[in-house]
N, C-alpha and C. Protein backbone atom coordinates (compact mmCIF):
# COMPACT_ATOMS: atom_id res chain seq x y z
N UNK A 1 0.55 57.64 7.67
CA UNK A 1 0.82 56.32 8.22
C UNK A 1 0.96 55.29 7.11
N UNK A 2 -0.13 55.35 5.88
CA UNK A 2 0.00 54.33 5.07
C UNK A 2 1.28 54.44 4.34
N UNK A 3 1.80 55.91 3.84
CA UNK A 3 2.62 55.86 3.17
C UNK A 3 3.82 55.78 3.72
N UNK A 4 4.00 55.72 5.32
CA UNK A 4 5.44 55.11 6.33
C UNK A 4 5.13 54.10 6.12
N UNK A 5 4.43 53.45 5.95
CA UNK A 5 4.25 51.84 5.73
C UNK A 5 5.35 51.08 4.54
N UNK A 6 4.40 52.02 3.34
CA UNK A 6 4.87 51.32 1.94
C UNK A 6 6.08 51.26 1.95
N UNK A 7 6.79 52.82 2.17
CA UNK A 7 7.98 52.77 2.22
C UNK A 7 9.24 52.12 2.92
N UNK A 8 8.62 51.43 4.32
CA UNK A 8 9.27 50.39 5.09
C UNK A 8 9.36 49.12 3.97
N UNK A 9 8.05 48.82 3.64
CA UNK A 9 7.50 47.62 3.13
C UNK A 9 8.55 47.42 1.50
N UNK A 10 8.55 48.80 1.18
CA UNK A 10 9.88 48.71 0.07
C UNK A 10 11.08 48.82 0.17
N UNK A 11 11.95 49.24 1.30
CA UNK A 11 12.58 49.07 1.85
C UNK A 11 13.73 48.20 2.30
N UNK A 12 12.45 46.63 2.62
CA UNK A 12 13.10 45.56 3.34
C UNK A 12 13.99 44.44 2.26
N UNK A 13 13.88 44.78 0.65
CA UNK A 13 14.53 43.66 -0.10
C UNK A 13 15.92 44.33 -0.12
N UNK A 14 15.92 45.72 0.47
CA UNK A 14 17.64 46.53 0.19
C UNK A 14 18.06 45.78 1.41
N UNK A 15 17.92 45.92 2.96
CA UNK A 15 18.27 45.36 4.05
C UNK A 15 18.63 43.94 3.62
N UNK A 16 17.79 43.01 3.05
CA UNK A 16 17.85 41.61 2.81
C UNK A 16 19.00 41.39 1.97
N UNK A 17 19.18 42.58 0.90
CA UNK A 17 20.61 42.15 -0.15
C UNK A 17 21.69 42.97 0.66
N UNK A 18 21.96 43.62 1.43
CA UNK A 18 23.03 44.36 1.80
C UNK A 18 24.29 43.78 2.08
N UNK A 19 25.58 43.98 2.08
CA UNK A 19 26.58 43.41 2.35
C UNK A 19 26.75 43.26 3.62
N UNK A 20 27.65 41.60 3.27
CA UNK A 20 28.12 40.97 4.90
C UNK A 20 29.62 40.87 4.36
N UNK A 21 30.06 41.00 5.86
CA UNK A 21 31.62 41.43 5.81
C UNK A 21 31.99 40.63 6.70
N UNK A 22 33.14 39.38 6.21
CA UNK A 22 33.89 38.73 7.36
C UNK A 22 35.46 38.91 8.13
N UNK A 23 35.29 38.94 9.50
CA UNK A 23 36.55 39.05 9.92
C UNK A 23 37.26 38.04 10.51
N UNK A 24 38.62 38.34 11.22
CA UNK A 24 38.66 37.44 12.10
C UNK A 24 39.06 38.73 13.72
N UNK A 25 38.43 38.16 14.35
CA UNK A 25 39.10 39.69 16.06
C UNK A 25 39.96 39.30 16.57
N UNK A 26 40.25 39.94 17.66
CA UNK A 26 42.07 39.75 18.48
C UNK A 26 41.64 38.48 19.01
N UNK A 27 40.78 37.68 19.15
CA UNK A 27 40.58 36.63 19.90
C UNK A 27 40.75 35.25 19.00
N UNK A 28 40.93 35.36 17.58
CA UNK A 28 41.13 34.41 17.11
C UNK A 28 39.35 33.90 16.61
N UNK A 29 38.08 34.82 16.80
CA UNK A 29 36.97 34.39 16.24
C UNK A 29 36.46 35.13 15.09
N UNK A 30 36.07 34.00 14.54
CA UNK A 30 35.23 34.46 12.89
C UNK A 30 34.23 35.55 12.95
N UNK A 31 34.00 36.41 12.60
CA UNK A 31 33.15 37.30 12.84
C UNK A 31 32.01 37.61 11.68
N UNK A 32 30.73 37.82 11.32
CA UNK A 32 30.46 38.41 10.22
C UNK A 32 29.40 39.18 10.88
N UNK A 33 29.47 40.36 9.82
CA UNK A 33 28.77 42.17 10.43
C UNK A 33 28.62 42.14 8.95
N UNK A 34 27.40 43.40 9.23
CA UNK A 34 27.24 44.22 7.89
C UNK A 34 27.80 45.67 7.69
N UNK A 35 28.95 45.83 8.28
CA UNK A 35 29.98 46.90 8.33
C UNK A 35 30.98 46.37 8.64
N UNK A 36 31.90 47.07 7.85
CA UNK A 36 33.10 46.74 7.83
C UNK A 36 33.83 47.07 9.15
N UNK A 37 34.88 46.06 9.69
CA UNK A 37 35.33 46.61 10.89
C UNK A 37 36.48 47.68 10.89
N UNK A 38 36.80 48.99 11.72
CA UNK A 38 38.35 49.73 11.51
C UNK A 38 39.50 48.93 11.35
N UNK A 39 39.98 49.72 10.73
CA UNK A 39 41.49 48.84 11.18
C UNK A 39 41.71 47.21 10.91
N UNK A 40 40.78 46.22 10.25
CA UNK A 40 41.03 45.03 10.30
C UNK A 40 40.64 44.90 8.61
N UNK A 41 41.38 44.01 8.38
CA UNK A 41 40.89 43.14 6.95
C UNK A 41 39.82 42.23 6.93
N UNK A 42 39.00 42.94 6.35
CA UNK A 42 37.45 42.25 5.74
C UNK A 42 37.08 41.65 4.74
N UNK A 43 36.83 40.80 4.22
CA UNK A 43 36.33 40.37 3.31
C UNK A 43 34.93 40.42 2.92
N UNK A 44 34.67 40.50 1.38
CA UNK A 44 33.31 40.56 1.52
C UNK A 44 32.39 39.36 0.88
N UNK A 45 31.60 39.00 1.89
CA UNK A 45 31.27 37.72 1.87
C UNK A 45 30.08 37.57 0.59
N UNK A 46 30.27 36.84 -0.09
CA UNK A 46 29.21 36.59 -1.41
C UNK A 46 28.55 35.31 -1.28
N UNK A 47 27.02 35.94 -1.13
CA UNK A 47 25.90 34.74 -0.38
C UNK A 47 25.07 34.40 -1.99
N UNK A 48 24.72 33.10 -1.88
CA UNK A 48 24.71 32.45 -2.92
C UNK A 48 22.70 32.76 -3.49
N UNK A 49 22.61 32.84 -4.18
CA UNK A 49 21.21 34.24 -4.31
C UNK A 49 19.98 32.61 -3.76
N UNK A 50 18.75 33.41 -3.01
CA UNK A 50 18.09 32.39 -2.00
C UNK A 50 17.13 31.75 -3.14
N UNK A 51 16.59 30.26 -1.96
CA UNK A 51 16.30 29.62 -2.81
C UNK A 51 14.62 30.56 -3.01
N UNK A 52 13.92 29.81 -4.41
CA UNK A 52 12.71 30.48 -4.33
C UNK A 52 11.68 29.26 -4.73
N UNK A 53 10.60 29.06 -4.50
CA UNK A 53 9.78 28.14 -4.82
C UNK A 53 8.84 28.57 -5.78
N UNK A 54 8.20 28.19 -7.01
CA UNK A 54 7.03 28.37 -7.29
C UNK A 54 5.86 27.17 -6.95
N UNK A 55 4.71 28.07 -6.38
CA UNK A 55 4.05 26.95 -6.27
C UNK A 55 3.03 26.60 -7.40
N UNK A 56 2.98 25.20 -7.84
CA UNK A 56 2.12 24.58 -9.04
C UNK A 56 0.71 24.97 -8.70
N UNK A 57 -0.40 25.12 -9.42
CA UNK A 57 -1.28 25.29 -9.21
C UNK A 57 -2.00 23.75 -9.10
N UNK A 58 -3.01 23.36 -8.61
CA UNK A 58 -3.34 22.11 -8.43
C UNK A 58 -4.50 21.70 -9.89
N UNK A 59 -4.51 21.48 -10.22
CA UNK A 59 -5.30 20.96 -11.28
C UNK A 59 -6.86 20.00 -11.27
N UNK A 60 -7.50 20.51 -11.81
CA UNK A 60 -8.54 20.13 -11.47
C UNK A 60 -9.19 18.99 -12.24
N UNK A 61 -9.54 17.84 -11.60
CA UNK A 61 -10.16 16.46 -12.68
C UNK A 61 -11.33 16.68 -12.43
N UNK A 62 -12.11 16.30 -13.74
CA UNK A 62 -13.35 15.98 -13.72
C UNK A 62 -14.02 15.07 -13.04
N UNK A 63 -15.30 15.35 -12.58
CA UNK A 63 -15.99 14.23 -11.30
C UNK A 63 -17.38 14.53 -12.20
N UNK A 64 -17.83 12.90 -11.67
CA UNK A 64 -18.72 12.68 -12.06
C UNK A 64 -19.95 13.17 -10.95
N UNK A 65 -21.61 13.03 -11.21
CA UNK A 65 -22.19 13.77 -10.22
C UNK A 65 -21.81 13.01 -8.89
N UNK A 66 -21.34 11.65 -8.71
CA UNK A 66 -21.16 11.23 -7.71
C UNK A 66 -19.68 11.85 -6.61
N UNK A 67 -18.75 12.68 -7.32
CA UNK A 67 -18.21 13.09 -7.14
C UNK A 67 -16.81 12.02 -7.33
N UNK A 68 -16.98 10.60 -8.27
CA UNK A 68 -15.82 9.99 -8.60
C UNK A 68 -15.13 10.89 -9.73
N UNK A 69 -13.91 10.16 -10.05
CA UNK A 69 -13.20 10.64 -11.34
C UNK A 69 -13.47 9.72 -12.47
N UNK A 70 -13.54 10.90 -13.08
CA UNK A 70 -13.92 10.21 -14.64
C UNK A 70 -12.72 9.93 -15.27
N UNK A 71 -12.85 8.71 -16.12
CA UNK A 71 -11.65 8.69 -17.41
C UNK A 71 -9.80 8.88 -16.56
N UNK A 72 -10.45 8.48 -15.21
CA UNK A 72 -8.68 8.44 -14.67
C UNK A 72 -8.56 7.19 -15.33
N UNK A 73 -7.10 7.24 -15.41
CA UNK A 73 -6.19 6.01 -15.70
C UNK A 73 -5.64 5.54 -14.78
N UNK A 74 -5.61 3.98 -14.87
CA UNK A 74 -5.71 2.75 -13.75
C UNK A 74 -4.32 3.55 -13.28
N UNK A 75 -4.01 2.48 -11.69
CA UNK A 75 -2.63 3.29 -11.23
C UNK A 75 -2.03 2.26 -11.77
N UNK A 76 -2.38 0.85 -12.56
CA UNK A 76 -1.15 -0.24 -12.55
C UNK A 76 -1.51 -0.39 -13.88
N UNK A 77 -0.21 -0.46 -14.81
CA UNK A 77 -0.44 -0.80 -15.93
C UNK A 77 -0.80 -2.20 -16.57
N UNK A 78 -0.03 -3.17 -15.69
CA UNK A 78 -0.16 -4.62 -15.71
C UNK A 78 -1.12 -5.08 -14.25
N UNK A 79 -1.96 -5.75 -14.65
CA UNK A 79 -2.84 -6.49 -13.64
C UNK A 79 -3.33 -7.68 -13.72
N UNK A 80 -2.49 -8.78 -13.61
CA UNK A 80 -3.31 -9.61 -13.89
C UNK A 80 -2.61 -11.13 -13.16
N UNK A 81 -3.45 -12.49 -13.02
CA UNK A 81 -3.14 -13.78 -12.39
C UNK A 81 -2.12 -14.79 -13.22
N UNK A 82 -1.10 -14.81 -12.42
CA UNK A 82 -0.61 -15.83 -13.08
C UNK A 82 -0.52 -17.45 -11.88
N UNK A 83 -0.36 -18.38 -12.49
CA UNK A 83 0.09 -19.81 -12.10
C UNK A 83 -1.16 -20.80 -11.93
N UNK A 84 -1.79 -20.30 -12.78
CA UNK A 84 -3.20 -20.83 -13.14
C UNK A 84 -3.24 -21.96 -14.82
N UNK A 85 -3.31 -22.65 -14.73
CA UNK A 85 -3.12 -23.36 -15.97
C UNK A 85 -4.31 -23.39 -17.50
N UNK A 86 -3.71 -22.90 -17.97
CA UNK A 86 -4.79 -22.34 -19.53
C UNK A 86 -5.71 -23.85 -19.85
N UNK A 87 -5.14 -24.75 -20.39
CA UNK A 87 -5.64 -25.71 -20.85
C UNK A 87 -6.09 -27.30 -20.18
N UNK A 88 -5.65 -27.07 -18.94
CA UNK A 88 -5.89 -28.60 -17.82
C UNK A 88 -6.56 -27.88 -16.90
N UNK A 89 -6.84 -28.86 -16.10
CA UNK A 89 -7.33 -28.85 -14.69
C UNK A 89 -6.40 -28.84 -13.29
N UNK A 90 -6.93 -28.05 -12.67
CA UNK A 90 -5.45 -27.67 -11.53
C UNK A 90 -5.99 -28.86 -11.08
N UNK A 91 -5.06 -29.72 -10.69
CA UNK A 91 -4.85 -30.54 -9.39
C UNK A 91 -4.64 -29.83 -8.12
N UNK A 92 -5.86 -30.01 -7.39
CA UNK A 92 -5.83 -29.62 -5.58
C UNK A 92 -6.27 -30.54 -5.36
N UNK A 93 -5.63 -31.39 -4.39
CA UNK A 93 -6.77 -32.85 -4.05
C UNK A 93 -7.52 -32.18 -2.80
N UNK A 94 -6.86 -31.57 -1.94
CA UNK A 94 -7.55 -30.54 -1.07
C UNK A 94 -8.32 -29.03 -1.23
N UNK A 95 -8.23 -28.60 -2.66
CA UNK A 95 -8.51 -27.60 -2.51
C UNK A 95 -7.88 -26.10 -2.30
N UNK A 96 -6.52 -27.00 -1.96
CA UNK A 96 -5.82 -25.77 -1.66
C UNK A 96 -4.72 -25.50 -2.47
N UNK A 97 -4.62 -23.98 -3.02
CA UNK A 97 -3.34 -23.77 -4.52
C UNK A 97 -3.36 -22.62 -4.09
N UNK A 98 -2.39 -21.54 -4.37
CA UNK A 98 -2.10 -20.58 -4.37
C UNK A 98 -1.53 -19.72 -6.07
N UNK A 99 -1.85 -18.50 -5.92
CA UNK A 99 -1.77 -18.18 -7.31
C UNK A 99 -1.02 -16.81 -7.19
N UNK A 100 -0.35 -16.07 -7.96
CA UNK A 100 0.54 -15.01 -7.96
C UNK A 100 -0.43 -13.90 -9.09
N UNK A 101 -0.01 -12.48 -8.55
CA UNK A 101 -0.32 -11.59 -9.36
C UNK A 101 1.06 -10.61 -9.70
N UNK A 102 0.95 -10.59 -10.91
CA UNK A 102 1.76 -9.53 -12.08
C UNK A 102 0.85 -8.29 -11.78
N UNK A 103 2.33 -7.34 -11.54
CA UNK A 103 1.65 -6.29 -11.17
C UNK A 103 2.20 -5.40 -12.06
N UNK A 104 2.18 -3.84 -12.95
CA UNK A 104 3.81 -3.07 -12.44
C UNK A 104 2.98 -1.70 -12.54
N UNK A 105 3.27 -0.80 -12.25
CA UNK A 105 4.82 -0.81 -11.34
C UNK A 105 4.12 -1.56 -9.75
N UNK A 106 5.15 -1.68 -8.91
CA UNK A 106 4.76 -2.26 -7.60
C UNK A 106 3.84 -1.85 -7.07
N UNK A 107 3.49 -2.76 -6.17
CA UNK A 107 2.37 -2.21 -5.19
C UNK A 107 2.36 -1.12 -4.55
N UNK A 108 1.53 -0.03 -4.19
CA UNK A 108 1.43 1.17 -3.41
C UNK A 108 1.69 0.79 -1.85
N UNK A 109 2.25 1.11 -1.10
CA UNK A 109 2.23 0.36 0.61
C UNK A 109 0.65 1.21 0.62
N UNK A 110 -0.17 1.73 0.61
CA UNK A 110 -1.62 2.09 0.42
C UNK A 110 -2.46 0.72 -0.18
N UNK A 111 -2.21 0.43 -0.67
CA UNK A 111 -3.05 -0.43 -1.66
C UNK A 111 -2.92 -1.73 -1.09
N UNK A 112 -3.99 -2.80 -1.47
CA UNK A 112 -4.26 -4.07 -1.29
C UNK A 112 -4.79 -4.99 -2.47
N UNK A 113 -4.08 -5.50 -2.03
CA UNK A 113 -4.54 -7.06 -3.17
C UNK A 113 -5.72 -8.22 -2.34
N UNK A 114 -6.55 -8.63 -3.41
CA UNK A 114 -8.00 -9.14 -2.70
C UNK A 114 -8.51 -9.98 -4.01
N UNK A 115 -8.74 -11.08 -3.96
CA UNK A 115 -9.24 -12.07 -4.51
C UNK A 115 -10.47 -11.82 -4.76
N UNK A 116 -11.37 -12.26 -5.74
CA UNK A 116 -12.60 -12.44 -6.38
C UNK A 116 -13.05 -13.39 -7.24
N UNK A 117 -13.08 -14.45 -5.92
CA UNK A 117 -13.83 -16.08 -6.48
C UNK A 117 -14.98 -16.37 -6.88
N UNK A 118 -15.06 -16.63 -7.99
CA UNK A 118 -16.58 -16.49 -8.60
C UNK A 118 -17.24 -15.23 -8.27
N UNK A 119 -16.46 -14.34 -8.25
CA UNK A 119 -17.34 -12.93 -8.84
C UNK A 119 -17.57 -12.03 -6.90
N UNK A 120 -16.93 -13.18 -5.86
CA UNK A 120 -17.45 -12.74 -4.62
C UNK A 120 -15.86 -12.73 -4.08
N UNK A 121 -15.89 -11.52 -3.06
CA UNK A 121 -14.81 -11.00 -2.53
C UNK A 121 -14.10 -12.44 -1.46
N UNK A 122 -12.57 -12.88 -1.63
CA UNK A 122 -12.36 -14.67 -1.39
C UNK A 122 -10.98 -14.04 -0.20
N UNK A 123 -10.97 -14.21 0.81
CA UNK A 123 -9.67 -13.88 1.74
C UNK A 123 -9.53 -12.46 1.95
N UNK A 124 -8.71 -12.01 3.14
CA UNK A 124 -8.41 -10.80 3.55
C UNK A 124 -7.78 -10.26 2.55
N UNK A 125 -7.69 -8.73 2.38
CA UNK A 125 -7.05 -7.85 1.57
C UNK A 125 -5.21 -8.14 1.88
N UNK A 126 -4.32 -8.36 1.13
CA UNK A 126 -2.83 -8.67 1.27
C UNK A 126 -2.09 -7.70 0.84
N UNK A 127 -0.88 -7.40 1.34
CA UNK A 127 -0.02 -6.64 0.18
C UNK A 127 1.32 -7.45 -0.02
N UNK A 128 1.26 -8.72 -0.74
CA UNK A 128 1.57 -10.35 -1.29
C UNK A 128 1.04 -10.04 -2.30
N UNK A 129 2.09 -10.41 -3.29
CA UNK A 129 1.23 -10.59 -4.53
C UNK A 129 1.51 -12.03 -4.87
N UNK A 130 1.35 -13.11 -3.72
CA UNK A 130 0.89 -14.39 -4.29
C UNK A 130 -0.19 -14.55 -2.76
N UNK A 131 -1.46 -15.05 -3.39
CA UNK A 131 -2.17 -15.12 -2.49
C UNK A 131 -2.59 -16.48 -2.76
N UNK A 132 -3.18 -17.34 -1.43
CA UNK A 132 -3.59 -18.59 -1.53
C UNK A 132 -5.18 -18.93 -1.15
N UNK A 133 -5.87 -20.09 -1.73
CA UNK A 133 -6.98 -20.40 -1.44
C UNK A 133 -6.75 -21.33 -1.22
N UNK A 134 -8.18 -21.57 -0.03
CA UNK A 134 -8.14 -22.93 0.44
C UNK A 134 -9.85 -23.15 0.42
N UNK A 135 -9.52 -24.70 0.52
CA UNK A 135 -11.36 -25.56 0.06
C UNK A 135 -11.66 -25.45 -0.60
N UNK A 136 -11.16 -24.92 -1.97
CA UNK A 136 -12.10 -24.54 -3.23
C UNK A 136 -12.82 -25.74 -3.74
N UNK A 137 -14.56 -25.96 -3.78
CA UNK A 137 -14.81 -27.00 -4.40
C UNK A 137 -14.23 -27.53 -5.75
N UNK A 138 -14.61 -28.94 -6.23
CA UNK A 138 -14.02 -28.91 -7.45
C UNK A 138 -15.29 -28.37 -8.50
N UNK A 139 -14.70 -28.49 -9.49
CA UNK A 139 -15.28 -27.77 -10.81
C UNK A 139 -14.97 -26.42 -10.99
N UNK A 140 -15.65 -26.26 -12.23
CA UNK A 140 -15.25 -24.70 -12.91
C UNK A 140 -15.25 -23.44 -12.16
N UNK A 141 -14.24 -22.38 -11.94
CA UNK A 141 -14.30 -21.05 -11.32
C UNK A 141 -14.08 -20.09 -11.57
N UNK A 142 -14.21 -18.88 -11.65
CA UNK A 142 -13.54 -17.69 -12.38
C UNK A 142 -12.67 -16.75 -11.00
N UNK A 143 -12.01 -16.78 -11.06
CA UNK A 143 -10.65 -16.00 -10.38
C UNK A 143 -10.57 -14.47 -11.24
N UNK A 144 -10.10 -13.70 -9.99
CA UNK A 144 -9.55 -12.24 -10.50
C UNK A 144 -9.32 -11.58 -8.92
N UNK A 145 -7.91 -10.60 -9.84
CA UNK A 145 -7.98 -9.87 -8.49
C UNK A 145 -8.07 -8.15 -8.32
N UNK A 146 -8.72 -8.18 -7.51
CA UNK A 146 -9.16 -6.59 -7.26
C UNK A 146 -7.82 -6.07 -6.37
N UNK A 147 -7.41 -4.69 -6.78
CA UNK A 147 -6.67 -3.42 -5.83
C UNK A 147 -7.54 -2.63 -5.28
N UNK A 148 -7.08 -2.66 -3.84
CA UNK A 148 -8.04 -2.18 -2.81
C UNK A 148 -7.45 -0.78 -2.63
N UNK A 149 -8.09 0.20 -1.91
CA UNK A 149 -7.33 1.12 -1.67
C UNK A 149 -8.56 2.42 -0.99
N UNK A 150 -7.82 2.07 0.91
CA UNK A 150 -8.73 2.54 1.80
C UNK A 150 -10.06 1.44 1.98
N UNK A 151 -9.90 -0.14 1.71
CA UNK A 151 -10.96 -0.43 1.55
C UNK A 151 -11.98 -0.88 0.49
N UNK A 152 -11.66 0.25 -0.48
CA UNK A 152 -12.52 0.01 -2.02
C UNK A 152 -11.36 -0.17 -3.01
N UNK A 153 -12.15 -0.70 -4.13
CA UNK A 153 -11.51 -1.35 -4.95
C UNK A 153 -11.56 -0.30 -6.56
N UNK A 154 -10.26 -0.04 -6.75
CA UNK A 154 -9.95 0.73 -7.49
C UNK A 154 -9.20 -0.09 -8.59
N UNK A 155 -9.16 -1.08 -9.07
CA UNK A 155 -8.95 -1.59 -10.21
C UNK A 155 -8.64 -3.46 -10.11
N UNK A 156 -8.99 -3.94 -11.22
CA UNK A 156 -9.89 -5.11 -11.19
C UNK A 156 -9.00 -6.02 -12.23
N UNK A 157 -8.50 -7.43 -12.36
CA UNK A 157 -7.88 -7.58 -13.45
C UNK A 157 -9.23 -8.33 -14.34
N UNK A 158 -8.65 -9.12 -15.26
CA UNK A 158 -9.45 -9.44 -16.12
C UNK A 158 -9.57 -11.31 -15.50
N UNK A 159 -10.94 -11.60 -15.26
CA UNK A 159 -11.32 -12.85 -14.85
C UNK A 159 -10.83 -14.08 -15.83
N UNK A 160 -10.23 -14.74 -14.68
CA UNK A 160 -9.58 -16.19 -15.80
C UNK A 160 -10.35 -17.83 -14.83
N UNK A 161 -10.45 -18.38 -16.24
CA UNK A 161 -11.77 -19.40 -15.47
C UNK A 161 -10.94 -20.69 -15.87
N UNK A 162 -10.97 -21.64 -14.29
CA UNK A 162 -10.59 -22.51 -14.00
C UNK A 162 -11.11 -23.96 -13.65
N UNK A 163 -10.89 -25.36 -13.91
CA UNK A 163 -11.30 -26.37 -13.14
C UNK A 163 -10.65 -26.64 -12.54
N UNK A 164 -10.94 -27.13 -11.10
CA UNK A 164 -10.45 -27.63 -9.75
C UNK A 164 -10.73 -29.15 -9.98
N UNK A 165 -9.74 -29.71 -10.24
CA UNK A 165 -9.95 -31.26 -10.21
C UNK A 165 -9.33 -31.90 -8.61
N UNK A 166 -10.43 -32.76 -7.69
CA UNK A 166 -10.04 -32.80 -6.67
C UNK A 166 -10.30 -34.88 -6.37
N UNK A 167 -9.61 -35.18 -5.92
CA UNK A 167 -9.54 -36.82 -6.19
C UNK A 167 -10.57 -36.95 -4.75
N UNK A 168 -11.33 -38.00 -4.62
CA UNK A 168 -12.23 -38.57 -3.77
C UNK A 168 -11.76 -39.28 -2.87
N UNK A 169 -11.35 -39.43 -1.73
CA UNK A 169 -10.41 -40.13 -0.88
C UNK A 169 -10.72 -41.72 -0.70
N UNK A 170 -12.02 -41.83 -1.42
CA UNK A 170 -12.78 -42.94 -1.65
C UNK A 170 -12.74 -43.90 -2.95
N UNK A 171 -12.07 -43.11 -3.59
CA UNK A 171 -11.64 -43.19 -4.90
C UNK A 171 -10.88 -44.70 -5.00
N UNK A 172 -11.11 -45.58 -5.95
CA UNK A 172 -10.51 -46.69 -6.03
C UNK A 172 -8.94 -46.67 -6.19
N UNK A 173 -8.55 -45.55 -7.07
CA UNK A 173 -7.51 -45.07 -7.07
C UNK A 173 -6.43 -44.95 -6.48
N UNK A 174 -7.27 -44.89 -5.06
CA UNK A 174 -6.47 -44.21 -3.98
C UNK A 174 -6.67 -45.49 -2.71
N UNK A 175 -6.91 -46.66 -3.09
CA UNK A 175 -6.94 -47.57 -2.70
C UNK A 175 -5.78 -48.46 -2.71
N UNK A 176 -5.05 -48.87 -1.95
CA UNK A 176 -3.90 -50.22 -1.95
C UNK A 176 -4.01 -51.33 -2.61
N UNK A 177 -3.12 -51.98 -3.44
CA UNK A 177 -3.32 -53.00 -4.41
C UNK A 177 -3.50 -53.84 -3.31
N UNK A 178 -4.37 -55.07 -3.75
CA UNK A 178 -4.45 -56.33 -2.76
C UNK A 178 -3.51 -56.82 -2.59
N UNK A 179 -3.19 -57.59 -1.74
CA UNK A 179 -1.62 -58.44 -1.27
C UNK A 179 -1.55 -59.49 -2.36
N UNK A 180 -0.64 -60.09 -3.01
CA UNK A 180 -0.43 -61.30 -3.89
C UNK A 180 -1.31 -62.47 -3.45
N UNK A 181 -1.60 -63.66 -4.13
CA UNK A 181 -2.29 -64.80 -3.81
C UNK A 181 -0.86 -65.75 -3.24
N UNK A 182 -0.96 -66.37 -2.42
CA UNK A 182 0.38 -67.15 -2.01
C UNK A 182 0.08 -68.40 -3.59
N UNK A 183 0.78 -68.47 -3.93
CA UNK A 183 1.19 -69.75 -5.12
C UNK A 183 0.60 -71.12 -4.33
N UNK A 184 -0.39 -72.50 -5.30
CA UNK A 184 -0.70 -73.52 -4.97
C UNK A 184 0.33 -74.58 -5.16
């Protein structure tokens, strides 16, 4: 039995390469057989050799005991805030500015962009890479933005620290010049 086996089992790559033969019959239809038909002109059909796959073996990264990866490299090469001003004070009289992130390559449709105002997670996760704040008190802040992904945050840019200069609505400033004195 085993050895009717093998011999089927070796067998089946001759069946698989064997010749196909095309015709046409009295009816005017294409025909293809793996014998040639009597009496008719056959051609012999040459099948183009099949496709074959190898499969990659998967590769294995190192995990730490927590079972993270060690020493992966970020997925974004560029990360970081722009429209933030280096040397002044943003003017928000409200509080409210919006700021853009440099990314590359693009965002993952997986991934999220998420603010980190003063060091604490600031608005819903976006996939915008200009995101806006609102109410920010005035004075000094440190901004950055985290890539989310599933939730957690898988890479972080580098914190850039800001003053919020915000005018007092009380402010003399912001007061109407007095009306003229009428002339004596």
């Amino acid at each position: 039995m085993r050895r009717m086996l093998t011999c089927l089992l070796l067998s089946l790559p001759l069946l698989a390469s064997a010749q196909i033969y095309k015709y046409t019959d009295a009816k005017g239809n294409t025909v293809f057989t793996n014998q040639p038909p009597d009496g008719s002109a056959a051609q012999s059909v040459e099948l183009p050799p099949t496709n074959t796959v190898i499969m990659q073996q998967p590769q294995a990264t190192p995990t730490g005991s927590a079972g993270a990866e060690v020493n992966a490299a970020p997925p974004y090469n560029t990360l970081k805030l722009t429209g933030l001003p280096d040397d002044e004070a943003l003017r928000a009289n409200n509080g409210t500015f919006s700021v853009g992130v440099a990314l590359s390559p693009r965002l993952a449709a997986s991934h999220r962009l998420r603010l980190l105002l003063d060091g604490q997670p600031y608005g819903q996760p976006s996939s915008v890479p200009r995101l806006q704040l609102t109410n920010v008190d005035r004075g000094e802040h440190s901004l950055a933005v985290e890539v989310l992904s599933g939730g957690k945050p898988i890479q972080q840019s580098d914190a850039v620290t800001f003053t919020v200069q915000r005018v007092h609505t009380s402010s003399p400033a912001l007061r109407p010049p007095p009306p003229p004195k009428p002339a004596p």
